[in-house]
N, C-alpha and C. Protein backbone atom coordinates (compact mmCIF):
# COMPACT_ATOMS: atom_id res chain seq x y z
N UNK A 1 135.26 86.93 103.20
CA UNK A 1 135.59 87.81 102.09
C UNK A 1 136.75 88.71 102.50
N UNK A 2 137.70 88.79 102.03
CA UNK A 2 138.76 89.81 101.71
C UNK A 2 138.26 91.68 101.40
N UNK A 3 139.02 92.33 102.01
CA UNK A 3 139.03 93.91 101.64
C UNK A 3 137.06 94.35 102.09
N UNK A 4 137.32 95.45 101.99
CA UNK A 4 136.42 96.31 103.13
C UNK A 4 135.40 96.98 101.84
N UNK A 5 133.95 96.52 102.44
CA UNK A 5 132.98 97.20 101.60
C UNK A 5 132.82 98.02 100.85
N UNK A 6 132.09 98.73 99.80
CA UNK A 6 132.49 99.78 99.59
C UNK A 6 131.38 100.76 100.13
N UNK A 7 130.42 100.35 100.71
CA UNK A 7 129.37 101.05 101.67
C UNK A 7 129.57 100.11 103.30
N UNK A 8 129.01 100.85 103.67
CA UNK A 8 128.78 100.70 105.16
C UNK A 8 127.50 99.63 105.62
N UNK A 9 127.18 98.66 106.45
CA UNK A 9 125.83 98.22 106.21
C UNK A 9 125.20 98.99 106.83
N UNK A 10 125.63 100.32 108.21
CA UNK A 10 124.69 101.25 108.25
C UNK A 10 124.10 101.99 107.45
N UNK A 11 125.05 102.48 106.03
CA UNK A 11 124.77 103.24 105.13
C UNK A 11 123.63 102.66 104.40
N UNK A 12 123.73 101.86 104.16
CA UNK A 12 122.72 101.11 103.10
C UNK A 12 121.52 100.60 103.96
N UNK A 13 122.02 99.64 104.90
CA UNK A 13 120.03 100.29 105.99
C UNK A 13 119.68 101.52 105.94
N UNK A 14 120.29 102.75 105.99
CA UNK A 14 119.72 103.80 106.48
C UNK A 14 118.99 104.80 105.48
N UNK A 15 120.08 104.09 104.13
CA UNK A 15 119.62 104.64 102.83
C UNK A 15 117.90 103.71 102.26
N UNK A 16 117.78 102.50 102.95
CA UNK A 16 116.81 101.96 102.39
C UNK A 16 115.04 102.19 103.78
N UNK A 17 115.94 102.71 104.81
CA UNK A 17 115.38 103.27 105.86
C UNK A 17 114.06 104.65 104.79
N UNK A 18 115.12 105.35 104.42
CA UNK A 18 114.86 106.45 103.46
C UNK A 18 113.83 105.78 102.32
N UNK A 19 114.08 105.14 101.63
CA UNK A 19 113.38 104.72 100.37
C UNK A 19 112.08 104.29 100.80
N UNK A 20 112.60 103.30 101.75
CA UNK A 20 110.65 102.51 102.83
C UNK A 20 110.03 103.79 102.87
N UNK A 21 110.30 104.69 103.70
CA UNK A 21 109.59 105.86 104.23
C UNK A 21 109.25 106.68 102.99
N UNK A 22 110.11 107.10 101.83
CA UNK A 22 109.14 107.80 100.81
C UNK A 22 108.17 106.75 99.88
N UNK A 23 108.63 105.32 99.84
CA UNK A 23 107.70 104.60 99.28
C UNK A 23 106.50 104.86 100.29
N UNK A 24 106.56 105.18 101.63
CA UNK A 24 105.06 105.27 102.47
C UNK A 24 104.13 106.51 101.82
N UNK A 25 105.38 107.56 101.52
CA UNK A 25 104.53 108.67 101.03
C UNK A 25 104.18 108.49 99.53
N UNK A 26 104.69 107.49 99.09
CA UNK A 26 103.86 107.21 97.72
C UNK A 26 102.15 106.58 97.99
N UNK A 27 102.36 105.57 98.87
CA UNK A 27 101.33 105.08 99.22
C UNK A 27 100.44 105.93 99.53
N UNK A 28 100.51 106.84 100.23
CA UNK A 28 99.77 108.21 100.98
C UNK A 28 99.34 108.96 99.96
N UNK A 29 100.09 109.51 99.30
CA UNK A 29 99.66 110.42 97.98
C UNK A 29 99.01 109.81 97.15
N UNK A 30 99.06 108.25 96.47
CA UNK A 30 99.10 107.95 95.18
C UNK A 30 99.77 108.14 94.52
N UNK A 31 100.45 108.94 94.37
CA UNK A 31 101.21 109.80 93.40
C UNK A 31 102.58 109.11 93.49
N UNK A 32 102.58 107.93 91.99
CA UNK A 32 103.96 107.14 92.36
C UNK A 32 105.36 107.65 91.23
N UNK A 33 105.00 108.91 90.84
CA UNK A 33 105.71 109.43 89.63
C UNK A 33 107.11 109.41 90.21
N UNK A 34 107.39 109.82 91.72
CA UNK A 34 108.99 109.65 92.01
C UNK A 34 109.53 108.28 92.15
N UNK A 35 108.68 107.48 92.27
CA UNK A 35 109.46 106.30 93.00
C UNK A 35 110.21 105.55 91.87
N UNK A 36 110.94 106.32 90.75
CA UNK A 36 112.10 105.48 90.17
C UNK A 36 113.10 106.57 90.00
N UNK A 37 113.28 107.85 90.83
CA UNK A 37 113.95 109.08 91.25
C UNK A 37 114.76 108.28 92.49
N UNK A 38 114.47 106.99 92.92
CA UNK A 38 114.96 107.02 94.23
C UNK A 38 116.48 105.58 93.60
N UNK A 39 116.05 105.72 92.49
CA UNK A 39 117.09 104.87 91.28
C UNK A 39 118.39 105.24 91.03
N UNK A 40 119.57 104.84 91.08
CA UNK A 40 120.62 105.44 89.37
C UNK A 40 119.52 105.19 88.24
N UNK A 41 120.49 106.33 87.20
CA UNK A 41 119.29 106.69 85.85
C UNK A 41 119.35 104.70 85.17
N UNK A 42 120.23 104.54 85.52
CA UNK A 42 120.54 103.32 85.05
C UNK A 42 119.88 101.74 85.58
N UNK A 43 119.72 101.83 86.04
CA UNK A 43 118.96 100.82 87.14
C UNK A 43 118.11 99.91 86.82
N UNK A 44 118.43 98.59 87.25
CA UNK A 44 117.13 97.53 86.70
C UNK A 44 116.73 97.00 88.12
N UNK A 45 114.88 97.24 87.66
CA UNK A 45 113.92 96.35 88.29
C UNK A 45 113.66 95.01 87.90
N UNK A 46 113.80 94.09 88.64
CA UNK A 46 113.26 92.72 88.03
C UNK A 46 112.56 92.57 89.04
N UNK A 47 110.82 92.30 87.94
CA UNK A 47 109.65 91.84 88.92
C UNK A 47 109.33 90.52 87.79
N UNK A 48 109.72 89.43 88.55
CA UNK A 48 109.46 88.54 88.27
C UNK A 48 108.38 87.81 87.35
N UNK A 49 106.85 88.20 87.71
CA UNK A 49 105.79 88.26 86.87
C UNK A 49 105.83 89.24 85.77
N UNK A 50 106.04 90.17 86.09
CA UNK A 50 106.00 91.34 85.36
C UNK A 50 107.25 92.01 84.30
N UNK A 51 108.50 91.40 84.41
CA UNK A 51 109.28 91.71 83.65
C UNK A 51 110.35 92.66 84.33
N UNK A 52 111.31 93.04 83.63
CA UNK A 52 112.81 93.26 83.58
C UNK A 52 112.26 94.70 82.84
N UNK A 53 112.67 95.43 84.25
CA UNK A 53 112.72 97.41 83.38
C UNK A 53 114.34 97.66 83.99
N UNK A 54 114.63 98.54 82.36
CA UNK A 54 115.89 98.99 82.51
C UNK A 54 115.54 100.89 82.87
N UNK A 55 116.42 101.18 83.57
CA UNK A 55 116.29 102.92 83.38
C UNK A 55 114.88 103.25 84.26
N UNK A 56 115.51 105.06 84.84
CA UNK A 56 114.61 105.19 85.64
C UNK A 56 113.11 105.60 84.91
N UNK A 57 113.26 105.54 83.50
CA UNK A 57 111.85 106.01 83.34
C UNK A 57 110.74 104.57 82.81
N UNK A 58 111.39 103.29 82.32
CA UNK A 58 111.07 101.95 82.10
C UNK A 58 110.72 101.76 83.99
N UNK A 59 111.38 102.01 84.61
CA UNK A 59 110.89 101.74 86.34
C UNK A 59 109.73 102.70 86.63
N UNK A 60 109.81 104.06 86.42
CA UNK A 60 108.79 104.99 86.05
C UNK A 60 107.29 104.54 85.46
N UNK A 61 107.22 104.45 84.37
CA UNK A 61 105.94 103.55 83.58
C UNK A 61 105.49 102.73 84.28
N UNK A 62 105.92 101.74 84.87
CA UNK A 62 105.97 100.15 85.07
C UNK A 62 105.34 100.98 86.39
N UNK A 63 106.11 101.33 87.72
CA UNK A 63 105.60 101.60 89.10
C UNK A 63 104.19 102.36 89.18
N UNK A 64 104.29 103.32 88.15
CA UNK A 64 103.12 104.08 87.92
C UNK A 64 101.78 103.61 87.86
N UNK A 65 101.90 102.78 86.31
CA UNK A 65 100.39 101.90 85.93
C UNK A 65 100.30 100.68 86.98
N UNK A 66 101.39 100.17 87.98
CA UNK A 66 101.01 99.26 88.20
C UNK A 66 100.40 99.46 89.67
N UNK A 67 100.88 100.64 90.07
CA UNK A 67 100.58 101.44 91.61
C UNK A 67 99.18 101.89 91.71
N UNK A 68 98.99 102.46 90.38
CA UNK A 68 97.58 103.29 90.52
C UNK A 68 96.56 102.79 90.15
N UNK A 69 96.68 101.46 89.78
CA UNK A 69 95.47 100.27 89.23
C UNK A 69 95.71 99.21 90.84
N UNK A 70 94.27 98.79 89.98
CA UNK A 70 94.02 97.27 90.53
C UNK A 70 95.22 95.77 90.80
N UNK A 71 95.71 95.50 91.71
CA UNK A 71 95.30 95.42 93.01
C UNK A 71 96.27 96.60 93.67
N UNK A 72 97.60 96.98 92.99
CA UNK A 72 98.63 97.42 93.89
C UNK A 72 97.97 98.96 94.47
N UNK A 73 96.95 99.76 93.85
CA UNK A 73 96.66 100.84 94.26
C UNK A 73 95.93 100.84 96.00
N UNK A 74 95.41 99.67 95.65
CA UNK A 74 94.50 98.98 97.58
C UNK A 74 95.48 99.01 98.41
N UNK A 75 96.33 98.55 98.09
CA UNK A 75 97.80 98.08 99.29
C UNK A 75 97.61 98.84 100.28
N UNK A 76 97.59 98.67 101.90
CA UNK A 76 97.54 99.66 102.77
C UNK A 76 98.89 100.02 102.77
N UNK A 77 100.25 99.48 102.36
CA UNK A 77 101.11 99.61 102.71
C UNK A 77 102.23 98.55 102.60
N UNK A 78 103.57 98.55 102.82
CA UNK A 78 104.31 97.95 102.50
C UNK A 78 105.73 97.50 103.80
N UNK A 79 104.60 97.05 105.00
CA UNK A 79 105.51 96.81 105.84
C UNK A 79 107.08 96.21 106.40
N UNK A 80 107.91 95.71 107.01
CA UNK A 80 109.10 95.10 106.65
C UNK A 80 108.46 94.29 107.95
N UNK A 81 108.67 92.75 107.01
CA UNK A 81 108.87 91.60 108.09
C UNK A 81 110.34 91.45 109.50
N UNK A 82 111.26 91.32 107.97
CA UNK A 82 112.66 91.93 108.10
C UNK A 82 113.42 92.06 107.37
N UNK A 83 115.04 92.07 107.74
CA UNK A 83 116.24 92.82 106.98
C UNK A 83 117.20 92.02 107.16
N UNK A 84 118.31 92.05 106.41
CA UNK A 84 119.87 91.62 106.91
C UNK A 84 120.44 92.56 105.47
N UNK A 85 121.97 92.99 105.60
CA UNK A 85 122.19 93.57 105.17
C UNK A 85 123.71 93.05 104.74
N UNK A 86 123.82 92.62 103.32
CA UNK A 86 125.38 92.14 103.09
C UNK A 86 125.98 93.26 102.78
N UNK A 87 127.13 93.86 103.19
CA UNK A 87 127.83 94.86 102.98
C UNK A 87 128.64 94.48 101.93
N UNK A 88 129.40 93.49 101.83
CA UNK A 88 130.16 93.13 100.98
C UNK A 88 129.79 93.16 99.43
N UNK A 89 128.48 92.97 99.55
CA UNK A 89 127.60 92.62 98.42
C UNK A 89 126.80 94.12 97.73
N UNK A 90 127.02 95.24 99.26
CA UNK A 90 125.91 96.34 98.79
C UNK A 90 124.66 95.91 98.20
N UNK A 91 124.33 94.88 99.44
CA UNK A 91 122.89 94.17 99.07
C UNK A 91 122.01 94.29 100.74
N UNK A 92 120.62 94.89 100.06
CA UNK A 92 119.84 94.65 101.54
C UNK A 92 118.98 93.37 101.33
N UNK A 93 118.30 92.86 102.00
CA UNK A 93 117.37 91.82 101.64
C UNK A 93 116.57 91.70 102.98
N UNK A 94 115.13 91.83 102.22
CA UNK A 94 114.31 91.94 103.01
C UNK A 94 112.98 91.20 102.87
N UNK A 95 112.12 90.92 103.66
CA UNK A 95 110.83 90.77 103.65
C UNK A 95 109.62 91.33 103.40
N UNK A 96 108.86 91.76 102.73
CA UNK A 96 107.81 92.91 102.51
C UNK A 96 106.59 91.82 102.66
N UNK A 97 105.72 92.29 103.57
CA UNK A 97 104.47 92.39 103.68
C UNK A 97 103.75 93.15 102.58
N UNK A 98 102.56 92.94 102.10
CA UNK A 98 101.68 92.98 101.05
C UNK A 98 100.24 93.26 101.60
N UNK A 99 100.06 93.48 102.43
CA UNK A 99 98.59 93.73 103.56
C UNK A 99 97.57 94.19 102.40
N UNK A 100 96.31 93.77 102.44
CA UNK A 100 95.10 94.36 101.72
C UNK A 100 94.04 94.62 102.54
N UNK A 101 93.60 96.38 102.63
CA UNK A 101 92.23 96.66 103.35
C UNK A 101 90.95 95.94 103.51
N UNK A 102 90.25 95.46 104.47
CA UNK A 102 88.90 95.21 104.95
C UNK A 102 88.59 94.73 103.85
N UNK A 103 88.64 93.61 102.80
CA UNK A 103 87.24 94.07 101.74
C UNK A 103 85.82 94.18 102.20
N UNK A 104 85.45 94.33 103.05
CA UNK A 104 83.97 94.49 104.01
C UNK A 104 83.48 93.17 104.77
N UNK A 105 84.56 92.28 104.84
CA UNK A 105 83.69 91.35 105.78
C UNK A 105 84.76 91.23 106.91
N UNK A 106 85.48 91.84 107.03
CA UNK A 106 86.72 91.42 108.16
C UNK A 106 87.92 90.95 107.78
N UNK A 107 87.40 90.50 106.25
CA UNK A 107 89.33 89.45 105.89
C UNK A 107 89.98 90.43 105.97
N UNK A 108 91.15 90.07 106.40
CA UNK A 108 92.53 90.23 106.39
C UNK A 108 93.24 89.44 105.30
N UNK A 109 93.87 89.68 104.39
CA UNK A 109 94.94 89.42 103.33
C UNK A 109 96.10 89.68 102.90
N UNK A 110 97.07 89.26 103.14
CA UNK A 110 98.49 89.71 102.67
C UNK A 110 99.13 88.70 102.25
N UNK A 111 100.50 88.80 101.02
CA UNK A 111 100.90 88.08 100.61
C UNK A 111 102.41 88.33 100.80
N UNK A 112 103.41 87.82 100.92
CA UNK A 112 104.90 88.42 101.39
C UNK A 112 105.54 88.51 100.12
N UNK A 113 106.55 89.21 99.89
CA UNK A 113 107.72 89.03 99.05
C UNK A 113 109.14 89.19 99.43
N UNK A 114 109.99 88.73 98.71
CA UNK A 114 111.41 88.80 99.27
C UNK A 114 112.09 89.60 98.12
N UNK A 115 112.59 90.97 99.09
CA UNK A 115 113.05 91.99 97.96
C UNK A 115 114.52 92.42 98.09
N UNK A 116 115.05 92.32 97.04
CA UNK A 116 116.80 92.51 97.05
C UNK A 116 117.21 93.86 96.29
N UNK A 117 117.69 94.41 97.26
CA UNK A 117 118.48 95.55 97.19
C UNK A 117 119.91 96.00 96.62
N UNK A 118 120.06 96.87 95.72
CA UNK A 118 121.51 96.72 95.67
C UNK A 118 121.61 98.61 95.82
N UNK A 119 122.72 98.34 96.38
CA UNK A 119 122.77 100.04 96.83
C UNK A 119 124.02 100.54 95.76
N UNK A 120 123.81 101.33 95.49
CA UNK A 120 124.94 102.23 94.84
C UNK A 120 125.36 103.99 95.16
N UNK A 121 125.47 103.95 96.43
CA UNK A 121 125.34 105.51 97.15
C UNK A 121 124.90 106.59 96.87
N UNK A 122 125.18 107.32 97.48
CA UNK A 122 124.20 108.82 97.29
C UNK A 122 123.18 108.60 97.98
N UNK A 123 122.55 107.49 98.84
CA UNK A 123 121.27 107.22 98.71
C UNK A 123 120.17 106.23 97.52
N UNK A 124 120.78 105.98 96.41
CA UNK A 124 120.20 105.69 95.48
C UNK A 124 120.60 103.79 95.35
N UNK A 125 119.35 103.97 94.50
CA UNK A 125 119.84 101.65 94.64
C UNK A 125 119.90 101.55 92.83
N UNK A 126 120.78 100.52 92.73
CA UNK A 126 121.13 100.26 91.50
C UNK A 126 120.26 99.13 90.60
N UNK A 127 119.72 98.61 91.71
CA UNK A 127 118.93 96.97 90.94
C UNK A 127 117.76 96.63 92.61
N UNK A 128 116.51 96.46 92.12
CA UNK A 128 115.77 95.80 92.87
C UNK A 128 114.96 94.61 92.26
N UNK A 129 114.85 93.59 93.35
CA UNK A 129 113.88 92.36 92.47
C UNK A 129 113.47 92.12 93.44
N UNK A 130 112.15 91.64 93.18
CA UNK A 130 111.39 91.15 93.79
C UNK A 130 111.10 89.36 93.48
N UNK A 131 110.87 88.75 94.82
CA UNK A 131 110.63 86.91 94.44
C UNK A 131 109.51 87.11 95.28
N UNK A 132 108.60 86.62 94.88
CA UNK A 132 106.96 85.90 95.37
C UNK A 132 106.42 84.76 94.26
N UNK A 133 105.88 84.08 94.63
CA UNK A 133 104.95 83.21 94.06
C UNK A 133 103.66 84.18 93.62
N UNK A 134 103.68 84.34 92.52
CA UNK A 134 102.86 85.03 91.43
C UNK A 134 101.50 84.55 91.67
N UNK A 135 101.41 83.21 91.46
CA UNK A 135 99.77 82.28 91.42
C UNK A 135 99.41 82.71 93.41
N UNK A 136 100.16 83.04 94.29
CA UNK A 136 99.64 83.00 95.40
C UNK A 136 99.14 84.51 95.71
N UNK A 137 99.59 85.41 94.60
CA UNK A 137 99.45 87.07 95.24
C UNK A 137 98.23 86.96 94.30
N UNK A 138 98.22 86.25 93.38
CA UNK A 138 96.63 86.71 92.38
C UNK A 138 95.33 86.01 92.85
N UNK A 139 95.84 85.14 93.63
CA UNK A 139 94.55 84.64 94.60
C UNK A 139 94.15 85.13 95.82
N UNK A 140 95.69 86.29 96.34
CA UNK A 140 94.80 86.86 97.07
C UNK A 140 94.14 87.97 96.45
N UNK A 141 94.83 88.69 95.13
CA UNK A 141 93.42 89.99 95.06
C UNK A 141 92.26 89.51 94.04
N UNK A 142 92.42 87.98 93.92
CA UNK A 142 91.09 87.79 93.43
C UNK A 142 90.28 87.41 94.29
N UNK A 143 91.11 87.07 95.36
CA UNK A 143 89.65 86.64 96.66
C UNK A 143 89.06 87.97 97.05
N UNK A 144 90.22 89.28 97.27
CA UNK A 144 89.59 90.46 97.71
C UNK A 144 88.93 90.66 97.02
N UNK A 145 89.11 91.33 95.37
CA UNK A 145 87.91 91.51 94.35
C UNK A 145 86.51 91.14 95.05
N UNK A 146 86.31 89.29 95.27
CA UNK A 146 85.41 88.82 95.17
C UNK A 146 84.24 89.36 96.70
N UNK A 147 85.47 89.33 97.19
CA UNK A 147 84.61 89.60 98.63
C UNK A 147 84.45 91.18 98.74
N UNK A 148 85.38 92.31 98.50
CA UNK A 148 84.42 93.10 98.47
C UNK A 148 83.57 93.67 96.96
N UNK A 149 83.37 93.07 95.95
CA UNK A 149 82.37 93.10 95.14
C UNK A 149 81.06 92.56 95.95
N UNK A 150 81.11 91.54 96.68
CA UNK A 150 79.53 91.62 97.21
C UNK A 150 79.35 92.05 98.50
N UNK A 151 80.29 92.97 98.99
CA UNK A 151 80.03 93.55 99.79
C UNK A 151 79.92 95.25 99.54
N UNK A 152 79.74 95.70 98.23
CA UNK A 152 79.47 96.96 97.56
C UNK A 152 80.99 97.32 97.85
N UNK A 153 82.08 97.08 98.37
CA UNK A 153 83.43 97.92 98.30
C UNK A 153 84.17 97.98 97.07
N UNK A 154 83.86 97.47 96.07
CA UNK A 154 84.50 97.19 94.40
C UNK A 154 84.19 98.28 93.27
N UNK A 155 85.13 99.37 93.26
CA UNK A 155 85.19 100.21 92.60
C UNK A 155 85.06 99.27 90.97
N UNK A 156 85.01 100.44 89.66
CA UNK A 156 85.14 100.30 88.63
C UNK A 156 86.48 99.33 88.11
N UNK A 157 87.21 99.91 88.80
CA UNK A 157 88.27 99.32 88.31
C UNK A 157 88.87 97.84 89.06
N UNK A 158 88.72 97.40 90.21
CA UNK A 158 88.05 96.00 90.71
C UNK A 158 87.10 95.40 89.76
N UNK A 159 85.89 95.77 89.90
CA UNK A 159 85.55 94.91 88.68
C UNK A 159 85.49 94.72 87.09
N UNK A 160 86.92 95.75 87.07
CA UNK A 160 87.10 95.08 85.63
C UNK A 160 88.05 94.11 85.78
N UNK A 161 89.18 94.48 86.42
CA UNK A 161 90.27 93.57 87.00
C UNK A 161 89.43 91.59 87.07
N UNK A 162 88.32 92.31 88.16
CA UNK A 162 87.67 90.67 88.48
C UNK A 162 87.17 89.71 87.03
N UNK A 163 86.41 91.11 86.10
CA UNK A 163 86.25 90.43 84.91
C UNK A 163 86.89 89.86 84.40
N UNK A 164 88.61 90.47 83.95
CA UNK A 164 89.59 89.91 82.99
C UNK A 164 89.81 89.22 83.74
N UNK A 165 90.54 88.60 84.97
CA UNK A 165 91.03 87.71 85.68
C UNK A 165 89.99 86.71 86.58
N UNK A 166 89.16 86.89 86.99
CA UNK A 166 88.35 86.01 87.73
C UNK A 166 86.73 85.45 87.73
N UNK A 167 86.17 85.72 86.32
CA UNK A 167 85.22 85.77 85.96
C UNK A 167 83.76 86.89 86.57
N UNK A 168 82.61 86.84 86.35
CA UNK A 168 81.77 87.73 86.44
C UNK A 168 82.09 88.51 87.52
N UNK A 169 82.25 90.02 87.39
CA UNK A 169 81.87 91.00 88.52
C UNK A 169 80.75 91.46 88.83
């Protein structure tokens, strides 16, 4: 490619360095009301299953109901497999781990996704999407559902989830 980035690829790791770490404190709090503050007002999410939000408050809604429900509210967290970083592109691209707590018998569950970044400075990202296989992340929180429903760990809202999606809770 011809002519010089218009970010840095330190800048944009370091800016998404930033975003991982307050997405941790979303995780920590619950409280996912900022995490489309970390946007331009302008900004599109594309989640593949879930649809195409424009604007930080369509990213707002969407992160919110989908953070504080069934399955994404379980998430222990949102680790990085890994990174590479096109500068040219003001694109990060990464790996995310999907980890799900104990459901009470020992499983371990996680499902990966591959998430693309586009940075637009200040700190702030202009477009994120996410790619996973949809049918493989709903089998894992319907296996969790299942296993900790009979292991008493299945709140209210697990087994409604298990109802609409996976039959009797």
């Amino acid at each position: 490619m011809t002519g010089s980035p218009a970010f840095s690829a330190e800048e944009i790791a370091d800016a998404y360095a930033a975003f991982h770490a307050q997405v941790a404190r979303f995780v920590e709090s619950g409280d996912w009301s900022g995490y489309a503050d970390l946007f331009t007002p302008d900004a599109v999410y594309v989640e593949h299953a879930m649809g195409t939000f424009t604007g930080r408050e369509e990213i707002r809604a969407w992160s919110t109901r989908t953070m504080t429900s069934y399955p994404g509210r379980v998430m222990t967290g949102f680790p990085l497999s890994w990174q590479v970083v096109d500068a040219h592109q003001s694109r990060l691209v990464c790996e995310v781990r999907n980890p799900m707590p104990d459901p009470g018998d020992g499983t371990m569950l996680e499902e990966p996704n591959i998430t693309i970044m586009t940075y637009a400075g200040d700190g702030l990202f202009s477009r994120e999407e996410d790619v996973y296989n949809p049918l493989r992340f709903h089998t894992m929180a319907l296996t969790w559902a299942r296993i900790a429903t009979e292991h008493g760990r299945a709140d209210d809202d697990v087994r409604a989830w298990l109802k609409k999606y996976g039959g009797p809770a």
